[in-house]
Every structure is written in C-alpha cells, then in structure tokens.
Protein backbone atom coordinates (compact mmCIF):
# COMPACT_ATOMS: atom_id res chain seq x y z
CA UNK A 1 1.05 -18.62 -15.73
CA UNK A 2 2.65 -15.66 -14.24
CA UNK A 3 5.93 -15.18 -11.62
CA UNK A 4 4.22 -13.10 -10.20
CA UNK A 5 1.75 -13.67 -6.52
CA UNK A 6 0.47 -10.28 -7.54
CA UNK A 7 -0.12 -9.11 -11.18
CA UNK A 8 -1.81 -5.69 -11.77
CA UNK A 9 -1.00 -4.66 -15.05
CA UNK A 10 -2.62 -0.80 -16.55
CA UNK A 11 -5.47 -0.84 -14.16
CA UNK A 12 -8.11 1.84 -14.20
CA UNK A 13 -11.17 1.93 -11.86
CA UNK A 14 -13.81 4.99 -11.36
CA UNK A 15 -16.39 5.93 -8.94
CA UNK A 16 -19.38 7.30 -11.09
CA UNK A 17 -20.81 9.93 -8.43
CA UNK A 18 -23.76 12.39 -8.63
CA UNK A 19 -21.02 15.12 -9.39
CA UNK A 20 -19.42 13.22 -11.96
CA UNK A 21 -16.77 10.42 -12.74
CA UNK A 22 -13.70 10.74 -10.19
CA UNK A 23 -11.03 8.88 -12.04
CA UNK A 24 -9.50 6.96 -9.13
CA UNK A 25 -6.67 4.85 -10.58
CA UNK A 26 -5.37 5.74 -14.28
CA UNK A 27 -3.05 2.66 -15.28
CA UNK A 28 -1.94 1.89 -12.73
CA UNK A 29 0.55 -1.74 -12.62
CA UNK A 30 2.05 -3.54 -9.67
CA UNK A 31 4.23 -6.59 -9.69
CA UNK A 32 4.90 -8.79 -6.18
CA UNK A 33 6.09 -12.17 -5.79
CA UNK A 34 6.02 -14.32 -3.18
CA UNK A 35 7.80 -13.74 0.45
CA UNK A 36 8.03 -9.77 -0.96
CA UNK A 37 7.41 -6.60 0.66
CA UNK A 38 6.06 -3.17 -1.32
CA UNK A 39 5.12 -0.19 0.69
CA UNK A 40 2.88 2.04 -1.79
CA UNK A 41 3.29 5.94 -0.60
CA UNK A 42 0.92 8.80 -1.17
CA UNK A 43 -1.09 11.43 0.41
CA UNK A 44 -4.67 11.47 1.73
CA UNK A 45 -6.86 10.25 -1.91
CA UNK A 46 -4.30 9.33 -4.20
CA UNK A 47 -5.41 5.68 -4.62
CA UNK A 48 -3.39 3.40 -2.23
CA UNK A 49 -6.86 2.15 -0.74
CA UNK A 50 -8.54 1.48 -3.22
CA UNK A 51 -5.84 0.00 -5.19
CA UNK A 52 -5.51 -2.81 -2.48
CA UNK A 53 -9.16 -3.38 -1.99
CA UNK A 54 -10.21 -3.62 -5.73
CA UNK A 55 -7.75 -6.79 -5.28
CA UNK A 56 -9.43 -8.52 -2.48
CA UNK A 57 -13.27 -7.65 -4.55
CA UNK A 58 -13.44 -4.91 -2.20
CA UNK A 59 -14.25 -2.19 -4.17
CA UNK A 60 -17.41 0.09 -2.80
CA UNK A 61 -20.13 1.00 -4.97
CA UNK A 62 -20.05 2.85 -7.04
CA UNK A 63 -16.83 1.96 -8.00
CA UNK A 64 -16.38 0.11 -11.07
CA UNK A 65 -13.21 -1.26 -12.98
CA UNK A 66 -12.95 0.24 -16.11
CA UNK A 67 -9.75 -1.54 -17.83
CA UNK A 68 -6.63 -3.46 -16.83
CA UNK A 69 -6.15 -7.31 -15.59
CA UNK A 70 -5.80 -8.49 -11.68
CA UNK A 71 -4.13 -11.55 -10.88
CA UNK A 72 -3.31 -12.57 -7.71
CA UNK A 73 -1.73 -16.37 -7.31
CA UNK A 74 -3.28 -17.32 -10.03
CA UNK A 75 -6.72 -15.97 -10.04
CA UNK A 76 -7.87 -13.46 -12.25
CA UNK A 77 -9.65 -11.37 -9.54
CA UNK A 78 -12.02 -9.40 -11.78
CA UNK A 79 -13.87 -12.56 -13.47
CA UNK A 80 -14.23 -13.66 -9.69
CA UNK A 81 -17.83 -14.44 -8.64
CA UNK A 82 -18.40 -12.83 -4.71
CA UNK A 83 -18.78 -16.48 -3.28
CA UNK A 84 -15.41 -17.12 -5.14
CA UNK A 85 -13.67 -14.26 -3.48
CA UNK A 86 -15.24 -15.20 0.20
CA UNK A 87 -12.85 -18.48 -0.16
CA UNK A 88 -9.56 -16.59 -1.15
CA UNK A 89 -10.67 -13.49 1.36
CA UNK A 90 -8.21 -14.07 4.68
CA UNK A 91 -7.78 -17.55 3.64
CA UNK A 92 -5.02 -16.31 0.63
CA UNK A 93 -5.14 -12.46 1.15
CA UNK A 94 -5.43 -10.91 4.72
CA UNK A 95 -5.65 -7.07 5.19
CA UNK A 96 -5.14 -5.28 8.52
CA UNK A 97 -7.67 -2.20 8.24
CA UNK A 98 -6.74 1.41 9.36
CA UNK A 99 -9.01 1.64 12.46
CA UNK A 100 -8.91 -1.46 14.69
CA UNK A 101 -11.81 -0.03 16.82
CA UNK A 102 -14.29 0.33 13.78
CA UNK A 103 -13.01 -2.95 12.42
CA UNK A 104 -13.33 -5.31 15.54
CA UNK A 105 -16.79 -6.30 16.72
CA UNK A 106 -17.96 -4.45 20.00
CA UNK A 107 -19.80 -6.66 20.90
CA UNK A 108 -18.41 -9.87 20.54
CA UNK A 109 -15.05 -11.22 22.74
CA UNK A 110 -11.64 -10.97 20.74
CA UNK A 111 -11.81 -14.66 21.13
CA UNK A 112 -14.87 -15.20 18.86
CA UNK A 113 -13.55 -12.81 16.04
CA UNK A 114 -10.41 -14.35 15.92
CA UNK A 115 -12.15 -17.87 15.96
CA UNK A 116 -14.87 -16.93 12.87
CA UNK A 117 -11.74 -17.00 10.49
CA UNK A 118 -10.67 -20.01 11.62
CA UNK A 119 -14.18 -21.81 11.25
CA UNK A 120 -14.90 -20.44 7.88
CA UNK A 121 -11.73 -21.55 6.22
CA UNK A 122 -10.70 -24.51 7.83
CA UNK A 123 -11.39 -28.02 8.97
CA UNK A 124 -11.39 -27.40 12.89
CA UNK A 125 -13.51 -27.96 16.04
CA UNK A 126 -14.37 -25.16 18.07
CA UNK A 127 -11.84 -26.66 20.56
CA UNK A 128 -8.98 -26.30 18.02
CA UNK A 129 -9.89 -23.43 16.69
CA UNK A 130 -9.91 -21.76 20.53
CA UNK A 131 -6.30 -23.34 21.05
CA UNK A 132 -5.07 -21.85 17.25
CA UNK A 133 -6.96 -18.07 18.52
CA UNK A 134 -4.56 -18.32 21.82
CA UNK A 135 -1.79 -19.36 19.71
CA UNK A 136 -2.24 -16.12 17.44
CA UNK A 137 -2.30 -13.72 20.46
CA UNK A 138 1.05 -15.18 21.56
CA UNK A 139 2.48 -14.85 18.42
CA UNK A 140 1.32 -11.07 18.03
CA UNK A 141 2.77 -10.68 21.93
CA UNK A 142 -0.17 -10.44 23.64
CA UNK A 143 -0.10 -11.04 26.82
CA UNK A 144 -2.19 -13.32 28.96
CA UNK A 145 -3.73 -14.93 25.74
CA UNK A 146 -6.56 -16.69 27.76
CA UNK A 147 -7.68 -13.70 29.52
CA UNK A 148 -7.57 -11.54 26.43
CA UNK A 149 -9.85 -14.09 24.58
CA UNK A 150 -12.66 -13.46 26.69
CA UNK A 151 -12.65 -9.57 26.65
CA UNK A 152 -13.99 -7.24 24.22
CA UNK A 153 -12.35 -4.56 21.79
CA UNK A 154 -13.23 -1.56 24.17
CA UNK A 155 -11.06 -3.60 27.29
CA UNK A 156 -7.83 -3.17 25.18
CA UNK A 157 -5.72 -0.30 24.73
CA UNK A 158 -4.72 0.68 20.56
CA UNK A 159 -1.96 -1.12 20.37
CA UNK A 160 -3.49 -4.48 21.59
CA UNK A 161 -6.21 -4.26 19.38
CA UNK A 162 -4.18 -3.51 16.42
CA UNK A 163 -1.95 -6.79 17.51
CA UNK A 164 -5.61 -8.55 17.23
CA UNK A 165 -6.62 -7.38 13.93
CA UNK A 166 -2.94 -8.70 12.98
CA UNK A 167 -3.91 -12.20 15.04
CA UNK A 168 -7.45 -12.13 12.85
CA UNK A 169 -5.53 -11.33 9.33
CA UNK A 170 -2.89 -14.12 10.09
CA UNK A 171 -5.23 -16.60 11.19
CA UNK A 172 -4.74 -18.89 8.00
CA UNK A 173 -1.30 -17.73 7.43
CA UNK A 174 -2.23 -16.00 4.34
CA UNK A 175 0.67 -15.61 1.02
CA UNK A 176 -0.52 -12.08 0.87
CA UNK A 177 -0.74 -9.65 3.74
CA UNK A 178 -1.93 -6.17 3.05
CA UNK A 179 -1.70 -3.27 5.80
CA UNK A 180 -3.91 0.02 5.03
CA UNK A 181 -2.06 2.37 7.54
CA UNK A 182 -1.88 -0.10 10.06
CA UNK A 183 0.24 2.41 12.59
CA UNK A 184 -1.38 5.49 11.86
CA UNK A 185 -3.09 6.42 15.58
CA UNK A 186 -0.57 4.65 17.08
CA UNK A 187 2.23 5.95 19.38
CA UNK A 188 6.01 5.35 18.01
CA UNK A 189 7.17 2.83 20.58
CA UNK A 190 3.99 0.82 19.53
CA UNK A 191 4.37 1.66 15.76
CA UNK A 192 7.89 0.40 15.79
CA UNK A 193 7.03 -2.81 17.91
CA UNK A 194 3.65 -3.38 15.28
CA UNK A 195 6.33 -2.78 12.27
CA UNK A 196 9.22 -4.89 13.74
CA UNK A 197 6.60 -7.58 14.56
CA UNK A 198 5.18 -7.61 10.83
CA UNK A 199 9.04 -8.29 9.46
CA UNK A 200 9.17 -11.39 12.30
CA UNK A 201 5.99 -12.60 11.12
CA UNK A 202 6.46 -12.01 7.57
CA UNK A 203 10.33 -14.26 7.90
CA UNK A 204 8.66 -16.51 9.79
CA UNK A 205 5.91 -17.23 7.56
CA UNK A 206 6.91 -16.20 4.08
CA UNK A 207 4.05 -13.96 3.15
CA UNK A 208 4.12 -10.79 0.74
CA UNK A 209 3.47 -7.95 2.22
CA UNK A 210 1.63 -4.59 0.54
CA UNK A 211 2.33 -1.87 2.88
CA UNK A 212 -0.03 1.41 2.51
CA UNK A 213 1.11 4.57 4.38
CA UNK A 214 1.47 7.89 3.58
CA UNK A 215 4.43 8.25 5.52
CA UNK A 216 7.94 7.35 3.66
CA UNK A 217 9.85 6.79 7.48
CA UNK A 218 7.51 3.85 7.71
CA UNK A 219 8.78 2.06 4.77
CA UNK A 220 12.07 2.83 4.74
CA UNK A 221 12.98 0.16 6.98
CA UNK A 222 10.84 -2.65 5.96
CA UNK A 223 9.96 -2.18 2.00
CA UNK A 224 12.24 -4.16 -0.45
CA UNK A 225 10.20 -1.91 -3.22
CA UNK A 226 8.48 1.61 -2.94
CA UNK A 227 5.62 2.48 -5.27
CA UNK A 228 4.83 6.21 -4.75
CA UNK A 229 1.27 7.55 -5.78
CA UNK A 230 -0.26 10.43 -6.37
CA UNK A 231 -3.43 11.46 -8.28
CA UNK A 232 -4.31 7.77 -9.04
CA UNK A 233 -0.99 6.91 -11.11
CA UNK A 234 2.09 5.75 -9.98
CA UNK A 235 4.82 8.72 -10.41
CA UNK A 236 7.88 6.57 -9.28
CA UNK A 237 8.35 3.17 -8.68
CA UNK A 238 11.77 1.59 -7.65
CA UNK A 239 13.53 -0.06 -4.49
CA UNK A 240 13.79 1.74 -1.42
CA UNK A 241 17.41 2.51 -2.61
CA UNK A 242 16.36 4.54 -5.51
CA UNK A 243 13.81 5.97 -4.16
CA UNK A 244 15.36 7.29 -0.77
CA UNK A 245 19.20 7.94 -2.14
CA UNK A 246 18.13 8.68 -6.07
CA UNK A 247 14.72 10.30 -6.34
CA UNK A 248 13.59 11.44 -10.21
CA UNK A 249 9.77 12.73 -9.50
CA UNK A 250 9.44 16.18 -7.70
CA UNK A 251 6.62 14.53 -5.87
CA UNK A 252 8.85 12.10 -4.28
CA UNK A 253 11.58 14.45 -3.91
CA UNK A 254 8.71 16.97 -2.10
CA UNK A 255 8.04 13.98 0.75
CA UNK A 256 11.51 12.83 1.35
CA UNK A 257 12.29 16.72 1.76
CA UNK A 258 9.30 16.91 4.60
CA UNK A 259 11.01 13.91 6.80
CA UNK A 260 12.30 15.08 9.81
CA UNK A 261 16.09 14.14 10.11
CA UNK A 262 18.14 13.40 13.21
CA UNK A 263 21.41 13.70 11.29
CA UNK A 264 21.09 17.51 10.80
CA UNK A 265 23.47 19.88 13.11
CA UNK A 266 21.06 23.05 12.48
CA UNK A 267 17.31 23.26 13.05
CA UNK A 268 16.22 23.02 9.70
CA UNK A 269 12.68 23.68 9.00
CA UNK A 270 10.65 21.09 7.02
CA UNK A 271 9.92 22.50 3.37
CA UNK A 272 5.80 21.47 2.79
CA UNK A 273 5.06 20.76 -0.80
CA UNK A 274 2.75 23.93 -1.36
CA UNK A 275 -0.91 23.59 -3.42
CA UNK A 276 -3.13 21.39 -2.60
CA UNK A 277 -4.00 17.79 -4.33
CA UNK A 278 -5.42 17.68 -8.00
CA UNK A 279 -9.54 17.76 -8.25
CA UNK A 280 -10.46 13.86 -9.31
CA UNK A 281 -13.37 15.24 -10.36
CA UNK A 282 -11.53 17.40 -13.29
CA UNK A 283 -8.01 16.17 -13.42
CA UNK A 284 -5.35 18.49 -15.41
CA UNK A 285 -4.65 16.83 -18.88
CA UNK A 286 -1.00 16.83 -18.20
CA UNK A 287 1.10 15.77 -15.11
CA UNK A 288 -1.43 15.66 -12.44
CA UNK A 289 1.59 17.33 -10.18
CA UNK A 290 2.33 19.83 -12.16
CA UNK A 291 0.23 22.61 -10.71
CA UNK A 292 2.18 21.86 -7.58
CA UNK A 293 5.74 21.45 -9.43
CA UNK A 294 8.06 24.13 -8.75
CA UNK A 295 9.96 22.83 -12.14
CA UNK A 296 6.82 22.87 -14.12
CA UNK A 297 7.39 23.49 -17.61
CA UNK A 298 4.64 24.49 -20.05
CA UNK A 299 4.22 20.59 -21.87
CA UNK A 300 3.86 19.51 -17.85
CA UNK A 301 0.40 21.03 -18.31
CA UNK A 302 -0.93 20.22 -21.17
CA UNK A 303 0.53 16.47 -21.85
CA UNK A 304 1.41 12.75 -19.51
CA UNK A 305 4.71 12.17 -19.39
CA UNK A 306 5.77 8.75 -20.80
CA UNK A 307 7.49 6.52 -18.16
CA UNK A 308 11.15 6.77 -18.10
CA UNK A 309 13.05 3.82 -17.07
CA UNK A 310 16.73 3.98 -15.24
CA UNK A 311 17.43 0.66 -14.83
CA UNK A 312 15.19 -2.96 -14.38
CA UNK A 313 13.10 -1.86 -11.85
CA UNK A 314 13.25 2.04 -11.42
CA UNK A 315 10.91 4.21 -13.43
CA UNK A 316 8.96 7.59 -13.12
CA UNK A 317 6.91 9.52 -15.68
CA UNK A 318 8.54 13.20 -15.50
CA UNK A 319 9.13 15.36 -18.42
CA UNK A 320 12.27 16.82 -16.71
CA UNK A 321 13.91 13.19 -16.92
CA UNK A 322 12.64 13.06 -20.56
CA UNK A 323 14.49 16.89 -20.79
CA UNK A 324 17.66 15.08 -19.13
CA UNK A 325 17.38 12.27 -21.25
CA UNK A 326 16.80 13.90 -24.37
CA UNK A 327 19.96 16.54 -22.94
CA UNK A 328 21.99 13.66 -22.53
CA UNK A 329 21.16 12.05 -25.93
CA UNK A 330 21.97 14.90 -27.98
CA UNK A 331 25.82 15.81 -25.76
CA UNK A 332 26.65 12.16 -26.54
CA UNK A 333 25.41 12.40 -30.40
CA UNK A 334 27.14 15.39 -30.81
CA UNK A 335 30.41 14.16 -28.80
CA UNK A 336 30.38 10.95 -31.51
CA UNK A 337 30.06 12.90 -34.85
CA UNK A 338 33.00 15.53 -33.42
C-alpha cells in the first residue's frame, strides 16, 4: 500500500488524431500525500490538463494511456470501471475547472448545482442538502447565501461564480482538490482573495491540493512543491525553494526570468523565452527545449537527458547539470590522486 494519496509513477498517454499520434505525457511521475499542496507549471499544451484529468478518468477521446500506473488513495485509477470512478468523482477528488461560466449550468439556480453533489454522494434530504449548499456559499464568502441560491450563473459577477464552482468541488470535503487555472480571467484582488481562500480551506479541511497554472507568481505563495512541465515531461521538479532561489532547467530559469519584480530600482524589461513550443505531433529526439535553449549543446538535440538529482526531492533532466556534474566529478578525482 503506498504513502502516497497520489501515485503517478512513468506515465505516458497519447491522443491518436487524424494527423498522427501527439505524444501528450512521456513518463511523466508525481508523488502527493495527504494535506499537501503541488502547483504543476507550464505553458499553453505542455500537459498540466491532461495530466490531472487522466486521474479523475477524465481523459477525452481519443486519448488513450499508453504505460505507467495511477493510484490515487488507494485505487488504481486505470483498472477503474466509469461507474467506479462516478463514486470517487467529487466525492474523493474535486476539480475546480478553468471557466466557471462554461462549467456552471445556465439554466439551473446555483442552489441546485451545488445541491446535485450533495444528493449523489451522500445520505441527505433535500432539506439538508439545501442547508449544507448555504453552508458552502458562506464558507467560500458569499454573501447573502439564501439569495444567491436561487439565482443563476449569468446573475453573478466572475469572481462569485468561481467561489461557486469552489462551493460545488468542496461539497463532500474531498482529500484531493485539483484547480485547472482556477484564477486565470480573474482580476488580482479577486485572484488573491480565491488563492488566500483555497489555503483557509485547504488548513481547515486537510485536503491535497494540485494546483495547475502557467503562471509561477501564483504558486509561489501557496505550493509546498513545484513540478514544472513542458513538452509533456517534467523538466524540474523540487520545492518552491529550489525552484524559485536554485533553478537547474533553462526552461524554468526562462519563466522565473519573465516575472515582473517589484524589488528592482531600474525598469528592467522582461526577457521572453524566444521560439515557440515543440510540435507534439513530431517531437525532437533530444531535449524537447532544446531548440529554444540558448545553452543548447549538440547531444541536447539528438539525445533525453537522464534525470539528475540534487538532493531528496529536487531533480531536472538537463545535460548542462550532467556537464556540471561530470565537471565536478573529474576536479574532485583529479584533486584526490594529486
């Protein structure tokens, strides 16, 4: 039995298309326990998605999962009939979709979306499960919970109907919350309120959290561990120490460059990572980053890096920290035999 609430170990998954086979995750392995938070960072396509939904069953035709186990608290996900995975879905694992106005119902009240959750997982009357929806909105901070229960998705403004789809995703206090981008068309006062309410929630409850954003700021102040992606593999993984104060990918080192910084006493201009992202349709056979790299070397092309590890929890696959490694190897050899 694993540690572990999540266990994703060397999964690969495809989408077989007309134009070919676009290799969407390539080994890719993720680790969470219980009461944990891991924000997983990439651009537009590099497999955060899909990644989180091929672990609630999720996964759109005509995806298919090519190799590589997923457990989550102690069900093997994969091996998972769909009636099976309607009774973990929002009962165990919540998710808080990108868009709340294509996700919420326009024509049903707030009140009876929040309520169908309830019903389908648990024991209670309509009565209770009214009382448990107004509950939910108070928790989120909605105002005038009553009220709000008997309007529909186009009488709230964004940020209220995000705070709903969080109300609907915690509505039997799930171990595992995911968020896809849940502050993306958001403004910041809202996106910091939505964030700073997810940490309350997640203290007061003592859920995981998977946190999926392309935007490092958002995770810097609520991720215990940072997974960054890119291509459909996982370049660096480590905590948010490592990866904000000791960066080893040039991918990772490319977004923390192109955060704006408060701190700076000159106008510096943000440095874009030039290029744009890898085909999925005909990946390189090297470091997918590599055409992008502005330290590409000539084995970057034609050959995966192996993962290099600098300490328990920190790892990227690199060749220039296999050059440093193999660098610092060969000094400290040479410094023993003189």
């Amino acid at each position: 039995m694993s540690d572990y609430l999540v266990d994703i170990k060397n999964e690969r998954l495809s989408f077989f298309t007309p134009a070919g086979e676009v290799k969407a995750l390539n080994d890719v392995s993720i680790h969470l326990k219980q009461g944990e938070v891991l924000g997983i960072v990439g651009e537009s396509g590099s497999g955060k998605s899909v990644t989180a939904y091929s672990l609630m069953g999720l996964t759109a035709h005509p995806g298919k999962l090519l190799g590589g186990s997923l457990y989550f608290n102690g069900h093997q996900i994969e091996q998972l009939s769909e009636k099976e995975m309607r009774k973990i879905r929002g009962n165990e694992v919540s998710i808080i979709f990108q868009d709340p106005m294509t996700s919420l119902n326009p024509v049903y009240t707030i009140g009876n979306q929040i309520m169908e959750a309830i019903l389908l997982h648990t024991n209670k009357t309509r009565a209770q499960a009214k009382e448990r929806a107004k509950e939910l909105l108070e928790l989120v901070g909605i105002n005038e919970p009553e009220k709000r229960l008997k309007q529909h998705p186009h009488e709230l403004s964004g940020g209220m109907r995000q705070r709903v789809m969080i109300a609907i995703a915690l509505a039997c206090e799930p171990k595992l919350l995911i968020a896809d981008e849940p502050t993306t068309a958001l403004d910041v006062t809202i996106q910091a309120q939505i964030l700073e309410l997810m940490v309350e929630l997640k203290n007061k409850l003592g859920m995981a959290i998977i946190m999926i954003t392309h935007d490092l700021g958002v995770v810097a102040s609520m991720c215990e561990r940072i997974a960054v992606m890119y291509a459909g593999r996982i370049v660096e993984y480590g905590t948010a120490e490592d990866i904000f104060y000791h960066p080893k990918h040039q991918y990772t080192k490319g977004l923390i460059r192109s955060i704006p910084r408060l701190d700076t006493k000159d106008h510096e201009r943000l440095v874009p990572i030039e290029g744009t992202p890898v085909d999925m349709l005909n990946p390189p056979k090297g470091c997918p980053f590599a055409p992008r790299c502005e330290e590409c070397m000539k084995i970057c092309l034609r050959q995966m890096p192996p993962v290099t590890n600098f300490g328990e929890v920190h790892y990227t696959q690199c060749w220039l920290n296999q050059k440093e490694e193999f660098e610092t190897s060969s000094h400290e050899k040479g410094a023993a035999d003189e």
